[in-house]
PDB file of N, CA and C in Angstrom:
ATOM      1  N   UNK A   1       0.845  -1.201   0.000  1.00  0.00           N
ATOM      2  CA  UNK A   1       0.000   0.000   0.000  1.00  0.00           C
ATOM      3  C   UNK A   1       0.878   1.247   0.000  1.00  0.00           C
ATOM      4  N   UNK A   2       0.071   2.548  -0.194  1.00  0.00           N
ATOM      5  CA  UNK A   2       1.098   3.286  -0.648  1.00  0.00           C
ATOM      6  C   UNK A   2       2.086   3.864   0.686  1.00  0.00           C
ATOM      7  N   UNK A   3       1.399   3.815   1.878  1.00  0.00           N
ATOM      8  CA  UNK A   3       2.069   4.064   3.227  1.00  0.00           C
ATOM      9  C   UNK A   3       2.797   2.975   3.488  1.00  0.00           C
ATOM     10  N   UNK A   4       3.072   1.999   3.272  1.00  0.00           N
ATOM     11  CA  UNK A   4       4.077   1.092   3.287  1.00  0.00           C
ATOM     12  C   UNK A   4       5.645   1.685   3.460  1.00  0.00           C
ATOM     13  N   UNK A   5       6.086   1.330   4.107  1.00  0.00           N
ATOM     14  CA  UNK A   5       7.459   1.883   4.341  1.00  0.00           C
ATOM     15  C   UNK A   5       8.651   0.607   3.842  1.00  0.00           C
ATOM     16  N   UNK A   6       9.658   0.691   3.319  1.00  0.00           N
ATOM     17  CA  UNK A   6      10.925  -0.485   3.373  1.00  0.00           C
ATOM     18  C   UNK A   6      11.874  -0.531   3.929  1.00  0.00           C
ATOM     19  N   UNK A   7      12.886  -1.321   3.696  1.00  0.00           N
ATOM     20  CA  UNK A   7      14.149  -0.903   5.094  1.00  0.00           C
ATOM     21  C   UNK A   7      14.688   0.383   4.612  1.00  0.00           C
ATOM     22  N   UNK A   8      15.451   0.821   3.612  1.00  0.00           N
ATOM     23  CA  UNK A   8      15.954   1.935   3.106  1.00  0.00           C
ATOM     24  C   UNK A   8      15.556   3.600   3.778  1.00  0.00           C
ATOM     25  N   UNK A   9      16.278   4.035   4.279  1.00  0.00           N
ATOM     26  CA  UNK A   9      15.587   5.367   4.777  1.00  0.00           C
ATOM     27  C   UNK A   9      16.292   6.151   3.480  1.00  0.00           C
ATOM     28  N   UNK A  10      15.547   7.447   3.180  1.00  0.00           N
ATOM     29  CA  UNK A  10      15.170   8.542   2.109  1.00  0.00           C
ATOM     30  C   UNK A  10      16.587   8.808   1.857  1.00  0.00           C
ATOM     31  N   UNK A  11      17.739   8.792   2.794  1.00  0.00           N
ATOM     32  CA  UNK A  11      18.990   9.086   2.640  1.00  0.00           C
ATOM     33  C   UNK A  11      19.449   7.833   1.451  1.00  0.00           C
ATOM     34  N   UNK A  12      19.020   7.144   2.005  1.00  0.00           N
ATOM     35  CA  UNK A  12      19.408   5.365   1.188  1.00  0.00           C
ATOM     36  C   UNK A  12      18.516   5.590  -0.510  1.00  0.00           C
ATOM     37  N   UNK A  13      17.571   5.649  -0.251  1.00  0.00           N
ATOM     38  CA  UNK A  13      17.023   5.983  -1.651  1.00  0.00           C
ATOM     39  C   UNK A  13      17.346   6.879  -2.685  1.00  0.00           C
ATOM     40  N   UNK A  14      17.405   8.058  -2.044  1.00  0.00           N
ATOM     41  CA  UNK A  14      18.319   9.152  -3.041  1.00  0.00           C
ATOM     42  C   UNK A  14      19.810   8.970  -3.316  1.00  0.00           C
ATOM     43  N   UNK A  15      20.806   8.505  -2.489  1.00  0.00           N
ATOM     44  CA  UNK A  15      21.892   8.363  -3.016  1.00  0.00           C
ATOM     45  C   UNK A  15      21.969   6.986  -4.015  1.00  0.00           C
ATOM     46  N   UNK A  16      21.542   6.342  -3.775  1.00  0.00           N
ATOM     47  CA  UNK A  16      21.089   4.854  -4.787  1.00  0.00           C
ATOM     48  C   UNK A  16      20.694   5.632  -5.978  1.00  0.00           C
ATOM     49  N   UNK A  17      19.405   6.318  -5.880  1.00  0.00           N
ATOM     50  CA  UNK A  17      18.846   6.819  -7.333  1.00  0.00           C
ATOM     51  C   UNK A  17      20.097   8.085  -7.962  1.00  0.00           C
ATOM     52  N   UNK A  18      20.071   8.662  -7.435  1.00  0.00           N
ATOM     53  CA  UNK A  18      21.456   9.593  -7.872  1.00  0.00           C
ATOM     54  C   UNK A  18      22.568   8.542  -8.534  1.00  0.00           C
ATOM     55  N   UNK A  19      23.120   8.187  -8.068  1.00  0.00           N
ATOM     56  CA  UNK A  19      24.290   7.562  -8.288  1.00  0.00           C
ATOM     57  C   UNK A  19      23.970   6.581  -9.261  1.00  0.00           C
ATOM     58  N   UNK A  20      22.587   5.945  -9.606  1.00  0.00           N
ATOM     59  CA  UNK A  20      22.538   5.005 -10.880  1.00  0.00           C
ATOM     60  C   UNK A  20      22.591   6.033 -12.102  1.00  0.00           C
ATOM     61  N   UNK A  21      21.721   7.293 -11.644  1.00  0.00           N
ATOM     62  CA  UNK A  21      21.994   7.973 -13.236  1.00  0.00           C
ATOM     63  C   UNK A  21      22.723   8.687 -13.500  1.00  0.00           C
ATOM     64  N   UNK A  22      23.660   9.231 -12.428  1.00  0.00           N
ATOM     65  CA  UNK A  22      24.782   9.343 -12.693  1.00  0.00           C
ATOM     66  C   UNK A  22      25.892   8.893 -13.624  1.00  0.00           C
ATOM     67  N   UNK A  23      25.299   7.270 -13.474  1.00  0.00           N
ATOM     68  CA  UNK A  23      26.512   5.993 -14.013  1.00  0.00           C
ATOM     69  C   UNK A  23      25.792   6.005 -15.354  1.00  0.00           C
ATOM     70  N   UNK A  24      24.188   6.046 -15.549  1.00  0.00           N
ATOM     71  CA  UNK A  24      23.807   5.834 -16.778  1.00  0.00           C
ATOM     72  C   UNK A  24      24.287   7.097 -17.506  1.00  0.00           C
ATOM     73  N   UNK A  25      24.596   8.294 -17.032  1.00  0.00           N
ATOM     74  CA  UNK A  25      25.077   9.672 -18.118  1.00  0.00           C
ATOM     75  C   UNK A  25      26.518   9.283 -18.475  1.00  0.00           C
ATOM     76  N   UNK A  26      26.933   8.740 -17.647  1.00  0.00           N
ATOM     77  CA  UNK A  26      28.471   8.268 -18.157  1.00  0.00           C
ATOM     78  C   UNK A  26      28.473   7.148 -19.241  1.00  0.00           C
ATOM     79  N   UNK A  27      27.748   6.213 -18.647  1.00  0.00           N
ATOM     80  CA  UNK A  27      27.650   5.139 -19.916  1.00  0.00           C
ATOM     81  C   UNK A  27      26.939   5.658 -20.921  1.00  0.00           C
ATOM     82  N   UNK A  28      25.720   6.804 -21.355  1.00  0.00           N
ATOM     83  CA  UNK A  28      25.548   6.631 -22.657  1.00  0.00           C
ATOM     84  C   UNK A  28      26.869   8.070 -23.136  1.00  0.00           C
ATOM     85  N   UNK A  29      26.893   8.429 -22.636  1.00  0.00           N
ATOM     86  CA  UNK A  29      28.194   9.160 -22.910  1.00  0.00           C
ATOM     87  C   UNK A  29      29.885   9.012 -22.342  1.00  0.00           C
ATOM     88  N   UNK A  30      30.335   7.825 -23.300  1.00  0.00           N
ATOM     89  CA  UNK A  30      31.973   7.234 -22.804  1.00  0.00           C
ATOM     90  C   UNK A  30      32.924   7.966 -23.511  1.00  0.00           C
ATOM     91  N   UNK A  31      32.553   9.225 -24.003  1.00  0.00           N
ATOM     92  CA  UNK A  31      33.332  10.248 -24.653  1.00  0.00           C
ATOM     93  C   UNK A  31      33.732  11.914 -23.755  1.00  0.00           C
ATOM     94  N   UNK A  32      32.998  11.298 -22.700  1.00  0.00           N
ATOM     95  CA  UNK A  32      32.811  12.364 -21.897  1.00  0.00           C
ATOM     96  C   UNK A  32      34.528  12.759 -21.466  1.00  0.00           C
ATOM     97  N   UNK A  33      34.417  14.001 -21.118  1.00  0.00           N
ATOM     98  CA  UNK A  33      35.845  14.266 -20.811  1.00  0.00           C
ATOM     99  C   UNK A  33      35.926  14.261 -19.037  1.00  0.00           C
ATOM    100  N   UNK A  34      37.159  14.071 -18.683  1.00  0.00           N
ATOM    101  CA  UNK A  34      37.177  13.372 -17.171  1.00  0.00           C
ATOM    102  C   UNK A  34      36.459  14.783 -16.533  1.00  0.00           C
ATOM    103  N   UNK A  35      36.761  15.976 -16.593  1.00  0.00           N
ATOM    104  CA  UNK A  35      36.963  16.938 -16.235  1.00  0.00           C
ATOM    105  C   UNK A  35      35.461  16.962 -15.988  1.00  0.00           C
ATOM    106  N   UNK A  36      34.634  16.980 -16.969  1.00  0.00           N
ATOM    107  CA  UNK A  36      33.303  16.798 -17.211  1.00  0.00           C
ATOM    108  C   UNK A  36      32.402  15.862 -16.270  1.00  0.00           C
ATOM    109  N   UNK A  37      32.756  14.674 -15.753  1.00  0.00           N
ATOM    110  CA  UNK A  37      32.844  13.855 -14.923  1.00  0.00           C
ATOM    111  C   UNK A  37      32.899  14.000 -14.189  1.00  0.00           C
ATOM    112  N   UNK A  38      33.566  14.235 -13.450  1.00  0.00           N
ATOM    113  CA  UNK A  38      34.165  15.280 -12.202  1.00  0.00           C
ATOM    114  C   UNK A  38      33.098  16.711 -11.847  1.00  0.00           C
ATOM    115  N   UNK A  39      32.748  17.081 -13.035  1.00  0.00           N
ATOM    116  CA  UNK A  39      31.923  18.367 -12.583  1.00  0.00           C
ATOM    117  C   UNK A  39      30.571  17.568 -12.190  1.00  0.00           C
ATOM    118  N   UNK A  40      30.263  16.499 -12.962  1.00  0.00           N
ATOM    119  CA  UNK A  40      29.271  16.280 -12.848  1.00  0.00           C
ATOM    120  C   UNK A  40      28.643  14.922 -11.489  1.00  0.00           C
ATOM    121  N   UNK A  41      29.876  14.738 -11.148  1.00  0.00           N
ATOM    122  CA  UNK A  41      30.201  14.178  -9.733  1.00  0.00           C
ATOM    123  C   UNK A  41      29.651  15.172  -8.529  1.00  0.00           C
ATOM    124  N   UNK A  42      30.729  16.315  -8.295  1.00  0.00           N
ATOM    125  CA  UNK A  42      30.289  17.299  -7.808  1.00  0.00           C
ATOM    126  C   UNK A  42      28.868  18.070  -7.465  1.00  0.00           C
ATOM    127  N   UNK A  43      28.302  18.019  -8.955  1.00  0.00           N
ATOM    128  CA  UNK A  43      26.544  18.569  -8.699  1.00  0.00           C
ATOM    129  C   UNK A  43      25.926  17.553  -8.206  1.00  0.00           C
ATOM    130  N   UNK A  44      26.155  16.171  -8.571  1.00  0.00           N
ATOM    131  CA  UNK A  44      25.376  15.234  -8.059  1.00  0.00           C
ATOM    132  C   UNK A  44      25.363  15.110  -6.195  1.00  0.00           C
ATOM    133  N   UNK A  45      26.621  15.425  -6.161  1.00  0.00           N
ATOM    134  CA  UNK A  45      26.872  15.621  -4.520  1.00  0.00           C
ATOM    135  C   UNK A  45      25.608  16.504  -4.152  1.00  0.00           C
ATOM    136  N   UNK A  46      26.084  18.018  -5.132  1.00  0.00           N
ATOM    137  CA  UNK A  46      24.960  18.893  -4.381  1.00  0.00           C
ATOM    138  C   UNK A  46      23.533  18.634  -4.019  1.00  0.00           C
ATOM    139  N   UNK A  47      23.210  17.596  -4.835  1.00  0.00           N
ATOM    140  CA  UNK A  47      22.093  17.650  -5.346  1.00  0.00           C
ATOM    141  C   UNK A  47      21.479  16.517  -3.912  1.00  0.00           C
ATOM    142  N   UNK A  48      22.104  15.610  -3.772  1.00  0.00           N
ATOM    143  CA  UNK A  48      22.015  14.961  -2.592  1.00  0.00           C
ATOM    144  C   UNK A  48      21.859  15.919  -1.141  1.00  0.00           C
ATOM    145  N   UNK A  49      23.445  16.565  -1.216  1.00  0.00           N
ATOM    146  CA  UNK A  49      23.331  17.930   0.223  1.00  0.00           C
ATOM    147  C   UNK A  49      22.112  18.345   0.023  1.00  0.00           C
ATOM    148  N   UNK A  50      21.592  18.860  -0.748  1.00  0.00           N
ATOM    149  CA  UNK A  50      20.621  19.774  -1.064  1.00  0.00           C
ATOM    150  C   UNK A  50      19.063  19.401  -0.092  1.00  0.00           C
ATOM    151  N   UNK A  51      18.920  17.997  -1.174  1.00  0.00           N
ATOM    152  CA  UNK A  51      18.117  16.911  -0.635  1.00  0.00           C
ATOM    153  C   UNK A  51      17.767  16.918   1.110  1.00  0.00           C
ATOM    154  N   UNK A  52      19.119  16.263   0.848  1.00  0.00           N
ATOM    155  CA  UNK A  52      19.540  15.934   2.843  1.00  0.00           C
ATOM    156  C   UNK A  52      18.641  17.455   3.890  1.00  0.00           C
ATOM    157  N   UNK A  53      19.300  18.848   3.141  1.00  0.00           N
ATOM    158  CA  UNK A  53      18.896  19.931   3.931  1.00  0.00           C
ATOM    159  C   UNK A  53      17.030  20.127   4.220  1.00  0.00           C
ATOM    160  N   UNK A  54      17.102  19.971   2.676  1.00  0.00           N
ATOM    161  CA  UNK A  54      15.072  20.328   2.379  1.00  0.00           C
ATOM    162  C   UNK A  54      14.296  18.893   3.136  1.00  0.00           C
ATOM    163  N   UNK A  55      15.041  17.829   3.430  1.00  0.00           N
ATOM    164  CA  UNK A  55      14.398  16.767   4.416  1.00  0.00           C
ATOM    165  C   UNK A  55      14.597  16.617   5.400  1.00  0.00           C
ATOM    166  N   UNK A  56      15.023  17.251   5.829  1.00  0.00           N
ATOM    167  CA  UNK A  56      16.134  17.141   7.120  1.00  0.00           C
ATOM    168  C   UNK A  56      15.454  15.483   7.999  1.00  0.00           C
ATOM    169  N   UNK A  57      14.184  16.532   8.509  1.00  0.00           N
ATOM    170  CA  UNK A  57      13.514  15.392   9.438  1.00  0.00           C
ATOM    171  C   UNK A  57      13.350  14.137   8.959  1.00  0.00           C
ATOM    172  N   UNK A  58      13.275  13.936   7.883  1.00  0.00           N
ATOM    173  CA  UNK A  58      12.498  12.553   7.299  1.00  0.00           C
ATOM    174  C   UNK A  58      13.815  12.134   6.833  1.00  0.00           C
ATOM    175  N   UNK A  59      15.205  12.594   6.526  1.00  0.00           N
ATOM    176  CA  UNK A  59      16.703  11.935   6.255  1.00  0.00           C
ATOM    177  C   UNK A  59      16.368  10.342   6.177  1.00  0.00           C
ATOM    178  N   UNK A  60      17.163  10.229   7.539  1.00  0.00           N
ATOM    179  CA  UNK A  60      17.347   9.289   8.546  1.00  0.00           C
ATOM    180  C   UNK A  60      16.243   8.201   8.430  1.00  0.00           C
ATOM    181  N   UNK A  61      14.666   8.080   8.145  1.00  0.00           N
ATOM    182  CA  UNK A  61      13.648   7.736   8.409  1.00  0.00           C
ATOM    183  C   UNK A  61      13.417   6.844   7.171  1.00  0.00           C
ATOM    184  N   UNK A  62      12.529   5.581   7.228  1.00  0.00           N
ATOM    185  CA  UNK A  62      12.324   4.769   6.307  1.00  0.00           C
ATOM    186  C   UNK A  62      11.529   5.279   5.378  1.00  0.00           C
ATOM    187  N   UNK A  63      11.637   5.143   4.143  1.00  0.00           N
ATOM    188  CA  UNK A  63      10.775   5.863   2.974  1.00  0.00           C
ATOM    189  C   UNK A  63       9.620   5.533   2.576  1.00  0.00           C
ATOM    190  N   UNK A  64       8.819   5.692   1.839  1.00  0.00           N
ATOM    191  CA  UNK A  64       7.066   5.658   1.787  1.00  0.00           C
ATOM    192  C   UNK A  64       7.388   5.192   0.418  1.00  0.00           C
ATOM    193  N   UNK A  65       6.390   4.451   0.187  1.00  0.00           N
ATOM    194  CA  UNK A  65       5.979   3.768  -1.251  1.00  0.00           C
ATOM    195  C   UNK A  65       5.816   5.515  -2.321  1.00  0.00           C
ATOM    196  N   UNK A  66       5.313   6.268  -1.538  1.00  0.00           N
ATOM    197  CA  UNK A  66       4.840   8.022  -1.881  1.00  0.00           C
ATOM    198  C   UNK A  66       6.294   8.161  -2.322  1.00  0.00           C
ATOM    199  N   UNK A  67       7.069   8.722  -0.949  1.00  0.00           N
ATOM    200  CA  UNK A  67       8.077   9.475  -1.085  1.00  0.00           C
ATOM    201  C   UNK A  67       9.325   9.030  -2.333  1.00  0.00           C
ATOM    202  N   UNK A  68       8.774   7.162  -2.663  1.00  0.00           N
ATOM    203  CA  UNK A  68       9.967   6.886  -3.189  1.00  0.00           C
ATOM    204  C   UNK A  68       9.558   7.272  -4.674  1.00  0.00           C
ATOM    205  N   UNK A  69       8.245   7.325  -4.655  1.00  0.00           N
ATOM    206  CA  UNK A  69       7.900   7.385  -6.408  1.00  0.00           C
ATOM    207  C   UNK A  69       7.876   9.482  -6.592  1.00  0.00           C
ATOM    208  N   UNK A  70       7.557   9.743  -5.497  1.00  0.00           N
ATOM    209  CA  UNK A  70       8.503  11.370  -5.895  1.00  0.00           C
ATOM    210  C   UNK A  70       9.597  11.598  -6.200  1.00  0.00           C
ATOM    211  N   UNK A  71      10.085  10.646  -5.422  1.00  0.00           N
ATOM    212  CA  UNK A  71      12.171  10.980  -5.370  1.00  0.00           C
ATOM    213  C   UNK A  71      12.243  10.511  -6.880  1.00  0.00           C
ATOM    214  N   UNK A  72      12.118   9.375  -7.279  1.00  0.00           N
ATOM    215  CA  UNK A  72      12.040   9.133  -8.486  1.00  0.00           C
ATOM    216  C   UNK A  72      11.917   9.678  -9.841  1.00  0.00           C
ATOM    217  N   UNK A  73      10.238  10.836  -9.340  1.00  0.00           N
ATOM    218  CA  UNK A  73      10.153  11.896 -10.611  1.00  0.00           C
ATOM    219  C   UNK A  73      11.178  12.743 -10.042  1.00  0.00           C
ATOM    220  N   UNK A  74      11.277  13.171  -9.211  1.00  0.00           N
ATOM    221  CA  UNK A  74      12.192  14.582  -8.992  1.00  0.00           C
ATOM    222  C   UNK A  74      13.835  14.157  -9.552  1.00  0.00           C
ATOM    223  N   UNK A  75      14.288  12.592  -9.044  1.00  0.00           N
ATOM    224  CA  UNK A  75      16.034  12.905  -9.633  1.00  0.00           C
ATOM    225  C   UNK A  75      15.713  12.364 -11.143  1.00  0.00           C
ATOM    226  N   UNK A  76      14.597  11.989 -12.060  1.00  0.00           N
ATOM    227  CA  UNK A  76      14.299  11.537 -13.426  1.00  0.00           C
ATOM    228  C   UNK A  76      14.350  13.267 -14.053  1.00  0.00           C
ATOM    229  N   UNK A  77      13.970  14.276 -13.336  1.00  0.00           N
ATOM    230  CA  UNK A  77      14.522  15.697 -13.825  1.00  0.00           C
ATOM    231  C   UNK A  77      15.592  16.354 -13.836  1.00  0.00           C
ATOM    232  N   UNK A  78      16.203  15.684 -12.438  1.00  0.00           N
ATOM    233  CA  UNK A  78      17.472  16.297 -11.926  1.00  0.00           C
ATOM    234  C   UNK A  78      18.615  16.184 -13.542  1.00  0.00           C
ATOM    235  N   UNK A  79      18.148  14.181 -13.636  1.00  0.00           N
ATOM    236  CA  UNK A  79      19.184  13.863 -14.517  1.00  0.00           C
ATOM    237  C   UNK A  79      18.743  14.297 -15.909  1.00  0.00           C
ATOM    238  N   UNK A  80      16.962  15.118 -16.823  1.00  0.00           N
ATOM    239  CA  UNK A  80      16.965  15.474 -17.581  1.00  0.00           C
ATOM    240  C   UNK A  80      18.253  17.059 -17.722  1.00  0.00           C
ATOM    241  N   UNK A  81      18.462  17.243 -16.559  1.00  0.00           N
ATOM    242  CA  UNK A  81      18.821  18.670 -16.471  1.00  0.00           C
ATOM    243  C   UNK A  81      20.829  18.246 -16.967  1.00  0.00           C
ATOM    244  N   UNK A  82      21.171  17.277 -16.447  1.00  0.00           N
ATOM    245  CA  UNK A  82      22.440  17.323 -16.048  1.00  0.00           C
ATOM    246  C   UNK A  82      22.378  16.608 -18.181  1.00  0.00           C
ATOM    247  N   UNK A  83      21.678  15.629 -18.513  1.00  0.00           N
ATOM    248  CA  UNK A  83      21.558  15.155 -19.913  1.00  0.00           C
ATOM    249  C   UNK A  83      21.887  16.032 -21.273  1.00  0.00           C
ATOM    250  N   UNK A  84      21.222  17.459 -20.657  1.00  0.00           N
ATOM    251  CA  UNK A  84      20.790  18.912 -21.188  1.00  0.00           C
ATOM    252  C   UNK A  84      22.417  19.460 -21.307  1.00  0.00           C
ATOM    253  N   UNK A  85      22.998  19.412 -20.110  1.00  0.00           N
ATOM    254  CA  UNK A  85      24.315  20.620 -19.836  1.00  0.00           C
ATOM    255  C   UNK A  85      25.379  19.483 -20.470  1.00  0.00           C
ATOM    256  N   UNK A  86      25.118  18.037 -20.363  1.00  0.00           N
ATOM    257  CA  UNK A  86      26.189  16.985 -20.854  1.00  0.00           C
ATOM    258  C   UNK A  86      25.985  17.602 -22.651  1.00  0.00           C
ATOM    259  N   UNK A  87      24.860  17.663 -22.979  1.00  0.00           N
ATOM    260  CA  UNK A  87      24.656  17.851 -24.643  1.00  0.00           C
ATOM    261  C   UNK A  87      25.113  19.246 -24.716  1.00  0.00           C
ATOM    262  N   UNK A  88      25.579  20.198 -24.189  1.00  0.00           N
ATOM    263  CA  UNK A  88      26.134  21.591 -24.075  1.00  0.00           C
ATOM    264  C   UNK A  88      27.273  21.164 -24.935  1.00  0.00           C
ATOM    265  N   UNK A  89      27.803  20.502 -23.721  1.00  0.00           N
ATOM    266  CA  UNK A  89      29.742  20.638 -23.825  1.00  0.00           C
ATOM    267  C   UNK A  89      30.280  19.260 -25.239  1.00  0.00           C
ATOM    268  N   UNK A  90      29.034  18.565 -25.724  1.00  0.00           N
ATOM    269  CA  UNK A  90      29.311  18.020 -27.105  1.00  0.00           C
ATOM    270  C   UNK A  90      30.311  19.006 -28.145  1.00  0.00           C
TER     271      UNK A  90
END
């Protein structure tokens, strides 16, 4: 149900989801320059800090069937955004 909670707390979910599409911008782009990589390491960090700050309370706390299918749309934009600035520096 959708209040269902899993072991993973919101900290666990977002760095998991971050960090897969992270790996998928690298793999469809293996031309990428390191430097590029690296920057884009960096925002992904932020983007987590960021996270961490605007949740503070709920961090730490096991995630909602809800919260996980938000986190989901929200870093499925994060990574349209970072897809966008990767097709810049082509």
């Amino acid at each position: 149900a959708d209040g269902d909670t899993g072991a993973e707390s919101i900290e666990d979910v977002v760095t998991d989801m971050v960090s897969s599409n992270i790996m998928a911008i690298f793999e469809q782009n293996p031309e990428l320059h390191s430097s590029v990589r690296f920057k884009l390491l960096k925002e992904a960090d932020s983007v987590v800090e960021d996270l961490g700050e605007v949740l503070a309370g709920a961090w730490t706390k096991p995630a909602t069937n809800e919260q996980i299918t938000f986190l989901d749309e929200y870093i499925a934009l994060v990574k349209n955004l970072f897809d966008v600035a990767v097709a810049t520096y082509d």
